[in-house]
C-alpha atoms as a PDB file:
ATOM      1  CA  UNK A   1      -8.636 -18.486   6.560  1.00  0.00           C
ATOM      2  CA  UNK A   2     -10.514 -16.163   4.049  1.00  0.00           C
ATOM      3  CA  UNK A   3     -13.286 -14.541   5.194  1.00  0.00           C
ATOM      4  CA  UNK A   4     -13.935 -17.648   7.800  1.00  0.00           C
ATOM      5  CA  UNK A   5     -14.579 -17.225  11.728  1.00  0.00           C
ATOM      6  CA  UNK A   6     -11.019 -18.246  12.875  1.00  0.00           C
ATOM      7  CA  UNK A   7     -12.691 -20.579  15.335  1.00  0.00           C
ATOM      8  CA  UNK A   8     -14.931 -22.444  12.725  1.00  0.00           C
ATOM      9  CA  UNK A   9     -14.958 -26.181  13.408  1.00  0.00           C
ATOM     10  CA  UNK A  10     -13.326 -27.978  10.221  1.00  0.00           C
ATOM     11  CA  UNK A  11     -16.823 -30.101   9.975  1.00  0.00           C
ATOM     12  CA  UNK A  12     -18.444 -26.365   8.622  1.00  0.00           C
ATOM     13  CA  UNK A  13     -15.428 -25.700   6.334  1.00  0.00           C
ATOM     14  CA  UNK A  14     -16.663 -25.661   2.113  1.00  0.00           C
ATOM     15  CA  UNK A  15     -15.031 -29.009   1.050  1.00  0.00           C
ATOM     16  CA  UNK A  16     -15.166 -30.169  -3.023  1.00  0.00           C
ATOM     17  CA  UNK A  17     -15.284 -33.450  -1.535  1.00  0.00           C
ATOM     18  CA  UNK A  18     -11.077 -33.528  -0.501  1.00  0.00           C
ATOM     19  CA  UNK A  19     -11.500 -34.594   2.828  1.00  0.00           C
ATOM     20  CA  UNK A  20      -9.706 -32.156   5.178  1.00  0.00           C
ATOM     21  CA  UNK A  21      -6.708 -33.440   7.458  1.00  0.00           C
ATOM     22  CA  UNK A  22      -5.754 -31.999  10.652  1.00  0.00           C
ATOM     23  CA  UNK A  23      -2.086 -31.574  10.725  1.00  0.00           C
ATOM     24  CA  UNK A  24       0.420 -29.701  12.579  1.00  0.00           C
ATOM     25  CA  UNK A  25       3.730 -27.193  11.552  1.00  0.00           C
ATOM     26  CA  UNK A  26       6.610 -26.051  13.921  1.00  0.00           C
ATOM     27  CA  UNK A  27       8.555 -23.164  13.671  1.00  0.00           C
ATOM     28  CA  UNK A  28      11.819 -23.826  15.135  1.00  0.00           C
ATOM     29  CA  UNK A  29      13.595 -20.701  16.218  1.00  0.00           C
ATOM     30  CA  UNK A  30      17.576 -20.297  17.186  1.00  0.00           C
ATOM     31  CA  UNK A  31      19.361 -16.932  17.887  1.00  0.00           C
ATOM     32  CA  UNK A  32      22.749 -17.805  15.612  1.00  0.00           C
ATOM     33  CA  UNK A  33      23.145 -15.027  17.029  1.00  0.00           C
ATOM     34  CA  UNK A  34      20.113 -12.334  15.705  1.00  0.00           C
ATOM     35  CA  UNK A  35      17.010 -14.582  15.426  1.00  0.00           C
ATOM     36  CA  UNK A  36      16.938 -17.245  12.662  1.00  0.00           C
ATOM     37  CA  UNK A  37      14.442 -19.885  11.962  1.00  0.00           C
ATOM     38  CA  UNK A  38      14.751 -23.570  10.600  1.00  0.00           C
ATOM     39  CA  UNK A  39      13.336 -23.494   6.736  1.00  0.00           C
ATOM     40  CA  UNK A  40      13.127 -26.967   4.480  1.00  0.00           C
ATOM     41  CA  UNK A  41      13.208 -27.510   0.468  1.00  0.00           C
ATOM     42  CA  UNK A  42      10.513 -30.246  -0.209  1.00  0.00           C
ATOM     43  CA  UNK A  43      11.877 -32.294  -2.821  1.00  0.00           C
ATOM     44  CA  UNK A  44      10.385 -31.569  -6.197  1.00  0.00           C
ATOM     45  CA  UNK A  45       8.218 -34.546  -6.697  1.00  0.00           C
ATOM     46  CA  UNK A  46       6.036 -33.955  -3.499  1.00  0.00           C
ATOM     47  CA  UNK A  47       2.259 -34.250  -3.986  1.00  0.00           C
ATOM     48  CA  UNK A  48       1.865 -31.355  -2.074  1.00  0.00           C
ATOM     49  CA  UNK A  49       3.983 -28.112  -2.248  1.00  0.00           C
ATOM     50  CA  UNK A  50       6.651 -29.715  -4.212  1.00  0.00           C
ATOM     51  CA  UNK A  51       9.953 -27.695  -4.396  1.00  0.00           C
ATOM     52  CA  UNK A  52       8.391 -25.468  -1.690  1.00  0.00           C
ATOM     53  CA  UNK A  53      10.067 -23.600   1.255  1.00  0.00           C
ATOM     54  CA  UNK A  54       8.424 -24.206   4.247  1.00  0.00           C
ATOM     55  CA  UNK A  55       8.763 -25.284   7.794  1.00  0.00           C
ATOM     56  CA  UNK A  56       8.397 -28.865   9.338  1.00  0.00           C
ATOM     57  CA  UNK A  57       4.969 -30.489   9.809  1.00  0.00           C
ATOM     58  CA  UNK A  58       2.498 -32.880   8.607  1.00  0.00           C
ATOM     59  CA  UNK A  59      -0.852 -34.587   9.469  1.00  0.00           C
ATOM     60  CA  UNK A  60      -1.771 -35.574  12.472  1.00  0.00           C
ATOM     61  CA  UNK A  61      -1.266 -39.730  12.983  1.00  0.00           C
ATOM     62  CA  UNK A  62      -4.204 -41.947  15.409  1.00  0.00           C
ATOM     63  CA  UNK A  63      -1.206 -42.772  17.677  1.00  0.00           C
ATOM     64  CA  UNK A  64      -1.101 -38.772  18.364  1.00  0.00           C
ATOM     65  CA  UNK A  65      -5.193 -39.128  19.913  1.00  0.00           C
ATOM     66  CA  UNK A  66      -3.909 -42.299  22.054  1.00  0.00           C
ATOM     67  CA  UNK A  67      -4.650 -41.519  25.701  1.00  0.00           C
ATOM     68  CA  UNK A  68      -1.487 -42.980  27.061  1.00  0.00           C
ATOM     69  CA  UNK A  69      -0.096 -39.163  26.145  1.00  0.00           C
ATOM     70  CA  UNK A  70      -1.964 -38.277  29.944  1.00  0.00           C
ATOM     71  CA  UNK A  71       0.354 -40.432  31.451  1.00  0.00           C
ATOM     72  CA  UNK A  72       3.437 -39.417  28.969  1.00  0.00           C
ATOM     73  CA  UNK A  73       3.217 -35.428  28.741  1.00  0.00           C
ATOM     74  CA  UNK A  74       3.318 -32.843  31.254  1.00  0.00           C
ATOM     75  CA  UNK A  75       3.514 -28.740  30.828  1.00  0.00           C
ATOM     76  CA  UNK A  76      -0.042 -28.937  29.191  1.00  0.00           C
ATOM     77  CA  UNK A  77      -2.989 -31.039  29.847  1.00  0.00           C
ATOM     78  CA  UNK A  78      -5.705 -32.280  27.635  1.00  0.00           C
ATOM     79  CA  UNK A  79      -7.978 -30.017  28.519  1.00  0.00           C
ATOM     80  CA  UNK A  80      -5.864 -27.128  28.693  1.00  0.00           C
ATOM     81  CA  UNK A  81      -5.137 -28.003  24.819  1.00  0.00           C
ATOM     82  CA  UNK A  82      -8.753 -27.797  24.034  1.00  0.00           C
ATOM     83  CA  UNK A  83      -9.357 -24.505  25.273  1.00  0.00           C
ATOM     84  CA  UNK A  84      -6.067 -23.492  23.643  1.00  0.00           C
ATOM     85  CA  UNK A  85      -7.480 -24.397  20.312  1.00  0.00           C
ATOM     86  CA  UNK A  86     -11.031 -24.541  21.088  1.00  0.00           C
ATOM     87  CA  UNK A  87     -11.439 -28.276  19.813  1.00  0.00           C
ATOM     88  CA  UNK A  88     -12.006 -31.571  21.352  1.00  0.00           C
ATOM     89  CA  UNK A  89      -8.845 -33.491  21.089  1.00  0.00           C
ATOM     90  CA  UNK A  90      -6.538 -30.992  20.355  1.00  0.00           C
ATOM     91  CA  UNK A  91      -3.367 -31.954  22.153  1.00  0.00           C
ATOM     92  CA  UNK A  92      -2.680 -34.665  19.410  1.00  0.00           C
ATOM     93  CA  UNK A  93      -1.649 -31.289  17.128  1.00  0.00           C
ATOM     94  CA  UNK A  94       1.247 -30.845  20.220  1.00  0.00           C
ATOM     95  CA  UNK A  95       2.180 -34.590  19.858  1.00  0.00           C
ATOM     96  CA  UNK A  96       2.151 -34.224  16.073  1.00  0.00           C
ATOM     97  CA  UNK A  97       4.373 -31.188  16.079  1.00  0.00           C
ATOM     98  CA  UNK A  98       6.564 -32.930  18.096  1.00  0.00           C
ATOM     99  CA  UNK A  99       6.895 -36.157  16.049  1.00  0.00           C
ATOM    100  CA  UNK A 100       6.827 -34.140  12.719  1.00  0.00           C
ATOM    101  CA  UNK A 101       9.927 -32.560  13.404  1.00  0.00           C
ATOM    102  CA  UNK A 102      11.968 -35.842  14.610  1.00  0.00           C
ATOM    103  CA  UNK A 103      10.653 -37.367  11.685  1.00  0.00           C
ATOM    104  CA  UNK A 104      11.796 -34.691   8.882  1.00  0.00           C
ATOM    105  CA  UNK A 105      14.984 -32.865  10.688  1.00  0.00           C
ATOM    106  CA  UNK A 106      16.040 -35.031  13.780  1.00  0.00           C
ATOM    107  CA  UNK A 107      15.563 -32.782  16.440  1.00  0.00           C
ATOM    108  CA  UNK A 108      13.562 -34.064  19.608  1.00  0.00           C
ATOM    109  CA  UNK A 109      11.357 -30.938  21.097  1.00  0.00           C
ATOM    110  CA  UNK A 110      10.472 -31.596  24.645  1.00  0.00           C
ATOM    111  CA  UNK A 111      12.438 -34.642  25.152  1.00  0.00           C
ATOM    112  CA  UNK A 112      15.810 -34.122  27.592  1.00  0.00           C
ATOM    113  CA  UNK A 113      18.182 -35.701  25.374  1.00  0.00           C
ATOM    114  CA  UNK A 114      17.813 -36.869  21.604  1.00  0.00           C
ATOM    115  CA  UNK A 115      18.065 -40.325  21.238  1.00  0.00           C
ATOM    116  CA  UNK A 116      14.682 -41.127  20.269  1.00  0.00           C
ATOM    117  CA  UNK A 117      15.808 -39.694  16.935  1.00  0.00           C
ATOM    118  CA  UNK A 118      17.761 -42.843  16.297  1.00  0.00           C
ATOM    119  CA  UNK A 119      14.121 -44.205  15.121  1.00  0.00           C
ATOM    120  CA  UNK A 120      12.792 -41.243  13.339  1.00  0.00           C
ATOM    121  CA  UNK A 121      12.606 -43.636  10.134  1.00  0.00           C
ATOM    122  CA  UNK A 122      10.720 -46.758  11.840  1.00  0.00           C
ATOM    123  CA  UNK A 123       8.408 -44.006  13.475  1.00  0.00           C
ATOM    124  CA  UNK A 124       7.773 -42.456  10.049  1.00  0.00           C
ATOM    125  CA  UNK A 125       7.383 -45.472   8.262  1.00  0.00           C
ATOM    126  CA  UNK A 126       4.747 -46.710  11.222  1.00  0.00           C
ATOM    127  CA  UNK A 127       7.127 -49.594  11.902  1.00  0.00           C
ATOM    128  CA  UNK A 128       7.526 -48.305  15.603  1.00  0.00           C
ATOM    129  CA  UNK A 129       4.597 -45.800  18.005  1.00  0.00           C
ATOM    130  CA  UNK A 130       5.518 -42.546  19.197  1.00  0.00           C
ATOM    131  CA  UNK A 131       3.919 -43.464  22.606  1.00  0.00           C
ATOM    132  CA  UNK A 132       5.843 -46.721  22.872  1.00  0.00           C
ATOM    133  CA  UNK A 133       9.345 -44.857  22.232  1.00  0.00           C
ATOM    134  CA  UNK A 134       8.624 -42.085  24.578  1.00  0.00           C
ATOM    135  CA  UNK A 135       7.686 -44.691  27.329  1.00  0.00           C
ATOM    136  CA  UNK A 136      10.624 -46.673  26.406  1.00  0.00           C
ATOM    137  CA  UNK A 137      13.021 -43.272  27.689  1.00  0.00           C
ATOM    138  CA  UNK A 138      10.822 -42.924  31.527  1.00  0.00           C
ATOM    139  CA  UNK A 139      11.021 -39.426  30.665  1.00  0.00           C
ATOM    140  CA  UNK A 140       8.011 -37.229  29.704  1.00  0.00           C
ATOM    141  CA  UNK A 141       7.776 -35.367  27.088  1.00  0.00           C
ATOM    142  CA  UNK A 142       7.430 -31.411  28.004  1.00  0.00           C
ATOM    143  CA  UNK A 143       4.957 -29.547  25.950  1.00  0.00           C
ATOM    144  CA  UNK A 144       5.163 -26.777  27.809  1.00  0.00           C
ATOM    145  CA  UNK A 145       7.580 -24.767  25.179  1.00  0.00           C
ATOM    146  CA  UNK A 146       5.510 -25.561  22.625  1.00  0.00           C
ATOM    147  CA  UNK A 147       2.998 -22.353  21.619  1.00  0.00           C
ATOM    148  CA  UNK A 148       0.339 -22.443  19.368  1.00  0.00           C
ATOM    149  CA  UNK A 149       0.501 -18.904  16.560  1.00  0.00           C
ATOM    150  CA  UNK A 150      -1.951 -19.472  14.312  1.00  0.00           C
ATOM    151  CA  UNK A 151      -4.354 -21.581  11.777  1.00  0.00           C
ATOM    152  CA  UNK A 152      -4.310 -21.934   8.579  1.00  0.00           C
ATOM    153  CA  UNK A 153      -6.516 -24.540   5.919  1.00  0.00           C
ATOM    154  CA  UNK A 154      -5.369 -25.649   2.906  1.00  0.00           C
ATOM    155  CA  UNK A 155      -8.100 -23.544   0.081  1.00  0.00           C
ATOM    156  CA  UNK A 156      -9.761 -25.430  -2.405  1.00  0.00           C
ATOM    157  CA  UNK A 157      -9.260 -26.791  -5.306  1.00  0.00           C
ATOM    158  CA  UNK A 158      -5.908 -28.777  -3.984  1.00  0.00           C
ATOM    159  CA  UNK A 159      -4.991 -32.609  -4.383  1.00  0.00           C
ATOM    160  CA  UNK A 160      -5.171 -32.425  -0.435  1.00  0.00           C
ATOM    161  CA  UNK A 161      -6.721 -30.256   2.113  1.00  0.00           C
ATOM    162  CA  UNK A 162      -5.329 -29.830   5.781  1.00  0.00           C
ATOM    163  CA  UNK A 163      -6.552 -27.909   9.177  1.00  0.00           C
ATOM    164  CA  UNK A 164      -2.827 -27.217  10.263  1.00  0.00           C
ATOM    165  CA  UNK A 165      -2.195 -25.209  13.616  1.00  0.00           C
ATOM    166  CA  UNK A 166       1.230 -23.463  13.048  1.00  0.00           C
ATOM    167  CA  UNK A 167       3.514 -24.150  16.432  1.00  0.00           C
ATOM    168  CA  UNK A 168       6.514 -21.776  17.629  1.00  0.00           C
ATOM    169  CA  UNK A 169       9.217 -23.501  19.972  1.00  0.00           C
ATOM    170  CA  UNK A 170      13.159 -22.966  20.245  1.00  0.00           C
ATOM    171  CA  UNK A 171      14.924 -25.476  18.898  1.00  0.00           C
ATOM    172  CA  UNK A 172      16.807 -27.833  21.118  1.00  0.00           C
ATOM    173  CA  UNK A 173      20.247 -26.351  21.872  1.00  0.00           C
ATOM    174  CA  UNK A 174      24.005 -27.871  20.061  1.00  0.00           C
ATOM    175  CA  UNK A 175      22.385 -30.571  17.953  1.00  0.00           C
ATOM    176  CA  UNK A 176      22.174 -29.405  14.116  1.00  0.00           C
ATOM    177  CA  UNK A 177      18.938 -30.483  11.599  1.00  0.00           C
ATOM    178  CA  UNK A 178      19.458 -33.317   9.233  1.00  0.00           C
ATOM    179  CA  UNK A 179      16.434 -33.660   6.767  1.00  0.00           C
ATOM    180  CA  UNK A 180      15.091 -37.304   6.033  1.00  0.00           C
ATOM    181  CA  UNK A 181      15.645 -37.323   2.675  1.00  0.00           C
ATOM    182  CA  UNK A 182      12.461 -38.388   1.743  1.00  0.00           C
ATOM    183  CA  UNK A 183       9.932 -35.405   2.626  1.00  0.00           C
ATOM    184  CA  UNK A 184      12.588 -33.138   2.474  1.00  0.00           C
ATOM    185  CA  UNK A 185      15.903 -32.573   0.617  1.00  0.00           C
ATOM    186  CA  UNK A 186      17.231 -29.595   2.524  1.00  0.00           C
ATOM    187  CA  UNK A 187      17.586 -28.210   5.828  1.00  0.00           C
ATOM    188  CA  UNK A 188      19.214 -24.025   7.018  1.00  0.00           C
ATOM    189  CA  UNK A 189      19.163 -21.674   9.368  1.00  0.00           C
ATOM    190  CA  UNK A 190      18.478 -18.466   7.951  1.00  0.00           C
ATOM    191  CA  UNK A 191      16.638 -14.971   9.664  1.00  0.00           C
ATOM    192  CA  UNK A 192      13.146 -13.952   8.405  1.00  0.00           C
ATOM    193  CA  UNK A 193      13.880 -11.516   6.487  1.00  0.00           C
ATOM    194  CA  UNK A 194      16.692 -13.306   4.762  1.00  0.00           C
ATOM    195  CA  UNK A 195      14.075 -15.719   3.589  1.00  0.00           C
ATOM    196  CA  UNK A 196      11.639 -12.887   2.302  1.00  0.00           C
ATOM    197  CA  UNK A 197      14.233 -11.154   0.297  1.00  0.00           C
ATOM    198  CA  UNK A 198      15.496 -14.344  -1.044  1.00  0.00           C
ATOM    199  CA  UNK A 199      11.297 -15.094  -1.970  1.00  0.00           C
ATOM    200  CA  UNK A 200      10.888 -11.581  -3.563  1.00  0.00           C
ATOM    201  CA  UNK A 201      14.020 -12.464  -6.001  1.00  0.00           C
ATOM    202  CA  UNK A 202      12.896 -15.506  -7.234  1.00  0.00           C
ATOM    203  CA  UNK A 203      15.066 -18.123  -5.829  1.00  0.00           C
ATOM    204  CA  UNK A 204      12.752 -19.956  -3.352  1.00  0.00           C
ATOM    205  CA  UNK A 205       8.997 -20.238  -3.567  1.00  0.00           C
ATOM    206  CA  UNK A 206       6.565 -20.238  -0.401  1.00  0.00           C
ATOM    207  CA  UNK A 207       3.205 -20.810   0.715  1.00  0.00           C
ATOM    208  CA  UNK A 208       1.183 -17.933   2.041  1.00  0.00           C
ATOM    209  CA  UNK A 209       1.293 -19.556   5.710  1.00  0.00           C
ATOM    210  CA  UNK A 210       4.883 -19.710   5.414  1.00  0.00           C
ATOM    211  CA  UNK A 211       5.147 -15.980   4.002  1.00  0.00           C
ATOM    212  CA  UNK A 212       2.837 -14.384   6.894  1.00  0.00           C
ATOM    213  CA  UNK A 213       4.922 -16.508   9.240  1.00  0.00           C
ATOM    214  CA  UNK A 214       7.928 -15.208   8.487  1.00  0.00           C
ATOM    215  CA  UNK A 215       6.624 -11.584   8.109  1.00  0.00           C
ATOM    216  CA  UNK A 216       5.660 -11.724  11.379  1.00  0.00           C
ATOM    217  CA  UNK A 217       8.984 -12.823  12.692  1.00  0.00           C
ATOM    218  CA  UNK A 218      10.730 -10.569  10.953  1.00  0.00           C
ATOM    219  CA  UNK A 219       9.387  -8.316  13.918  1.00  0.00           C
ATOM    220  CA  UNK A 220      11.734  -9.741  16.228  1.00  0.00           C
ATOM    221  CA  UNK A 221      15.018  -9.549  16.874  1.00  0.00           C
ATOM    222  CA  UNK A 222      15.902 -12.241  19.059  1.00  0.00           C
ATOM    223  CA  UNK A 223      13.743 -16.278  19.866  1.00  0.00           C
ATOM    224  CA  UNK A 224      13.093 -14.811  23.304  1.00  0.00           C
ATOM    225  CA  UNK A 225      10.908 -12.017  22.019  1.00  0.00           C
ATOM    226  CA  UNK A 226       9.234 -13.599  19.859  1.00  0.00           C
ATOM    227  CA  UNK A 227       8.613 -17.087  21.996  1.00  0.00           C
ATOM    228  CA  UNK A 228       7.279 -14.075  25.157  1.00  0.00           C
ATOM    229  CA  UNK A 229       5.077 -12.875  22.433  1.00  0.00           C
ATOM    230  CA  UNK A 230       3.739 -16.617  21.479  1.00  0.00           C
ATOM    231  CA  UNK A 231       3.188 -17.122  25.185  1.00  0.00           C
ATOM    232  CA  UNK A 232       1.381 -13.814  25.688  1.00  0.00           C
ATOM    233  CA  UNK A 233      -1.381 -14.798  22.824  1.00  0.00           C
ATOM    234  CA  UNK A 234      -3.150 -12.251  20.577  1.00  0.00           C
ATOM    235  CA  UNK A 235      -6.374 -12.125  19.016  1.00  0.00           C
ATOM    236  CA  UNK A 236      -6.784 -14.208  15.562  1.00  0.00           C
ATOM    237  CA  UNK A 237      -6.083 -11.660  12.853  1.00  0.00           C
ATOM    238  CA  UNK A 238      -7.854 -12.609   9.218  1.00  0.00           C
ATOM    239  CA  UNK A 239      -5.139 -12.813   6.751  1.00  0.00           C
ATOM    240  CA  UNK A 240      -5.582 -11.699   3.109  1.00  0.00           C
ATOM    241  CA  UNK A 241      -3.708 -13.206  -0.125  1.00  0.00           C
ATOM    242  CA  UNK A 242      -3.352 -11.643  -3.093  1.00  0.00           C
ATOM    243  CA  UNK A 243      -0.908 -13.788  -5.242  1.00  0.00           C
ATOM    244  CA  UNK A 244       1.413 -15.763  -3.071  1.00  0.00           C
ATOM    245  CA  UNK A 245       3.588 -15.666  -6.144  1.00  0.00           C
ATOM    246  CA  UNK A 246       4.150 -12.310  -5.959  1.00  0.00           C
ATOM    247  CA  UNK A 247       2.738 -10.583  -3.278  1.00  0.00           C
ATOM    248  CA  UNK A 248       3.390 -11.080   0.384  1.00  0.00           C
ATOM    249  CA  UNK A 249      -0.147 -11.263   2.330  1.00  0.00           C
ATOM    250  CA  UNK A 250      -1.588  -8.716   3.817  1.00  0.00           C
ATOM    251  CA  UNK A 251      -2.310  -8.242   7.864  1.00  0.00           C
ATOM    252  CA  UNK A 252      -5.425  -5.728   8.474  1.00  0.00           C
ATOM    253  CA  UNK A 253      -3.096  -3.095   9.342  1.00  0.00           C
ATOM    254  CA  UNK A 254      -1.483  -2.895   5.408  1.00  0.00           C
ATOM    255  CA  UNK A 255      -1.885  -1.259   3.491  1.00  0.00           C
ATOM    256  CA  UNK A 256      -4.454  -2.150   0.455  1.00  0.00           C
ATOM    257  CA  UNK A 257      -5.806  -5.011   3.176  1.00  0.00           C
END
């Protein structure tokens, strides 16, 4: 966020005329059995972070703002959402999340079983709605094990911009990821610091988001601390980056912050 208020509005963000997206990422968290979290490869041609290791996610769709999701959610209400994130409409970044990672891995957060899966490609293609699927089950979809960690927006100059609220949640139990092959062309488990190490030597680059993310759950040693910690909340702590190609950022307690 650079030297921004954490809760500016994206309407008072600089822009160079890229119009800025909302969008949404999920962390997906197993303990296999110390803590690991789900990481993807983009493939190499992506517009955006191509060849990148990052988590699951993408912009927020109009079918995530439909107000059917009243009637289709419970664990977190609309305005429960807003004050969560301190903007109007902000339980379509919940729905989002929650689509996102059907879409790209397979897995259905929130849902009881994981059938609606069988359409991730008509969903991603806009073929089928999210809100028609989900009231095709007569289940609702929980979004009550979904927690909101942090904000981050895409800097300028970039061939896109995006407002993306970063999303912790454990990911659904005995069903493994399978990447869509489109977005993304690979899919593991691996812990935190695994994925640092394996940054710091050169064999996978990251975004800073992704880096502090991980950072931060290297803290942890199991998806129940860290998903208490996500519950409890914490004050919004200005990040600083340096070189994302070489330096991990910096939290206001490092060192050289």
């Amino acid at each position: 966020m650079a030297d921004y208020d954490p809760w500016v509005p994206v309407g008072d963000l600089p822009t160079d005329g890229v119009v800025i997206r909302p969008a949404s990422t999920v962390i997906l968290v197993d303990d296999r059995p110390e803590l690991q979290v789900l990481v993807l490869r983009r493939r190499e041609a992506s517009v955006f972070v191509g060849g990148h290791t990052l988590f699951p996610g993408g912009a927020v769709d109009p079918d995530d703002r439909d107000p059917l999701w009243s009637s289709l959610t419970v664990g977190l209400t609309s305005s429960e959402a807003d004050q969560a994130l301190r903007v109007s409409g902000a339980r379509a970044f919940w729905i989002a999340a929650v689509r996102e990672t059907i879409e790209e891995v397979g897995l259905a957060v929130g849902l009881p079983d994981q059938n609606l899966v069988d359409h991730r490609y008509a969903l991603d293609r806009g073929e089928e709605r999210f809100t028609e699927l989900v009231t095709s089950t007569g289940r609702l979809l929980d979004l009550s094990g979904i927690h909101p960690i942090s904000r981050w927006v895409t800097p300028m100059p970039s061939p896109r911009r995006y407002d993306t609220y970063f999303f912790l949640t454990r990911a659904p139990g005995g069903i493994e990821p399978s990447v869509d092959g489109r977005e993304a062309v690979k899919a593991e488990w691996a812990t935190p610091a695994e994925t640092l190490e394996r940054w710091r030597s050169g064999e996978l680059t990251m975004i800073s988001p992704t880096l502090a993310t991980l950072q931060r759950l290297a803290c942890y040693r199991s998806s129940e601390e860290a998903l208490a910690a996500a519950t409890r909340g914490a004050q919004p702590e200005r990040v600083r980056v340096i070189d994302e190609r070489s330096t991990p950022p910096l939290f206001p307690a490092d060192p050289g912050y």
